[in-house]
Protein backbone atom coordinates (compact mmCIF):
# COMPACT_ATOMS: atom_id res chain seq x y z
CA UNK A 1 32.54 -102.20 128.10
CA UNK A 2 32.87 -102.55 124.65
CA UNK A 3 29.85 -102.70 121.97
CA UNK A 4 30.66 -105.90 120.12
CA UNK A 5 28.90 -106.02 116.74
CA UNK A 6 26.43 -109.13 116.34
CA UNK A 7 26.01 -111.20 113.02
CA UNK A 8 22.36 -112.74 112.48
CA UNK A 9 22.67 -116.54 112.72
CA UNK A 10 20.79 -117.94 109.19
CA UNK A 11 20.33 -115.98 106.25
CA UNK A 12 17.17 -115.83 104.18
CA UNK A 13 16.26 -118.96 102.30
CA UNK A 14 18.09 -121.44 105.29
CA UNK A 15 15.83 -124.48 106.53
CA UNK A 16 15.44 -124.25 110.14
CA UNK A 17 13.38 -126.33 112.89
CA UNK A 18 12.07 -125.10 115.92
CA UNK A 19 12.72 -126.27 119.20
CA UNK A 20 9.96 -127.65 121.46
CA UNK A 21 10.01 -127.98 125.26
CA UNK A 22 8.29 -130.58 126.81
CA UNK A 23 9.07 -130.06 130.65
CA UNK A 24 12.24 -132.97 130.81
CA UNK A 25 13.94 -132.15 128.24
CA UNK A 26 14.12 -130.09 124.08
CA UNK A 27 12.31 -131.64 121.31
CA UNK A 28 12.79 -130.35 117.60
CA UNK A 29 9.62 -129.99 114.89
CA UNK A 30 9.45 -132.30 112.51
CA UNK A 31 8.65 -130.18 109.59
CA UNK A 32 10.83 -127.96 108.12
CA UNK A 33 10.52 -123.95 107.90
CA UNK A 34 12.32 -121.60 105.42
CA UNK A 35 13.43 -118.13 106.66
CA UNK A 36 11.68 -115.29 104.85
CA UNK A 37 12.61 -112.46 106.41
CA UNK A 38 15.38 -110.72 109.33
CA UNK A 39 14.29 -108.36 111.56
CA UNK A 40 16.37 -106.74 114.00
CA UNK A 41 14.88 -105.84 117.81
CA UNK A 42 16.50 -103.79 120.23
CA UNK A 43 16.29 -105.44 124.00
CA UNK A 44 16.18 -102.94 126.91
CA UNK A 45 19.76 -102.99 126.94
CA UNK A 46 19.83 -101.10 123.89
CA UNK A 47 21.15 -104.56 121.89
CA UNK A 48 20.38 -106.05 118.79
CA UNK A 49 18.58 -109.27 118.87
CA UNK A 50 17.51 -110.96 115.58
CA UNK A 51 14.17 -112.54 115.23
CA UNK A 52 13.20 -114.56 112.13
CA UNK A 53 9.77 -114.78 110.20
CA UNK A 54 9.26 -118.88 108.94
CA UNK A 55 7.06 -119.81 106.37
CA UNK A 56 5.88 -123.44 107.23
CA UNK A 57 5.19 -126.49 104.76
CA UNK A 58 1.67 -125.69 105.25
CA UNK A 59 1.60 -121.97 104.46
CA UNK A 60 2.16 -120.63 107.41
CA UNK A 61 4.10 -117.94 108.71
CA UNK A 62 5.64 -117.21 112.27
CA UNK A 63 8.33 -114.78 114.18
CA UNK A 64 10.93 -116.59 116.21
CA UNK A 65 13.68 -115.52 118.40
CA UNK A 66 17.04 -116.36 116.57
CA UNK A 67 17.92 -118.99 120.12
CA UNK A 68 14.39 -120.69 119.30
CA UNK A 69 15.78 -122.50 115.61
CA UNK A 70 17.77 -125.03 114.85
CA UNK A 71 19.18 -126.05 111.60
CA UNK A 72 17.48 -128.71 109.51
CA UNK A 73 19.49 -131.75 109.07
């Protein structure tokens, strides 16, 4: 097998939304997050897998796996 090089999904400064799951079905946020910062994880696999810190509206900040966004409309 072949190691395929990966490109991170969003780039700093993209709005995103997070996805919520409510048991039927995926829900997104309402509010809007920026991306602040890429960091790159290895899996046990040895792969890269990109995680994103968000800065909220309300000053908040959080890490997110890159399948967990969305983007903002």
């Amino acid at each position: 097998m072949t190691n395929v090089a990966t490109a991170p999904k969003y780039k700093i400064n993209d709005q995103v939304n997070k996805k919520r799951n409510t048991g039927v079905f995926l829900k997104t946020e309402s509010n809007r997050g920026t991306i602040i910062r890429i960091i790159e994880k290895f899996n046990k696999r040895d792969r890269i897998c990109y995680y994103y810190e968000v800065k909220w509206p309300d000053g908040r900040r959080s890490e997110h796996a890159q399948h967990i966004l969305v983007p903002a409309p």
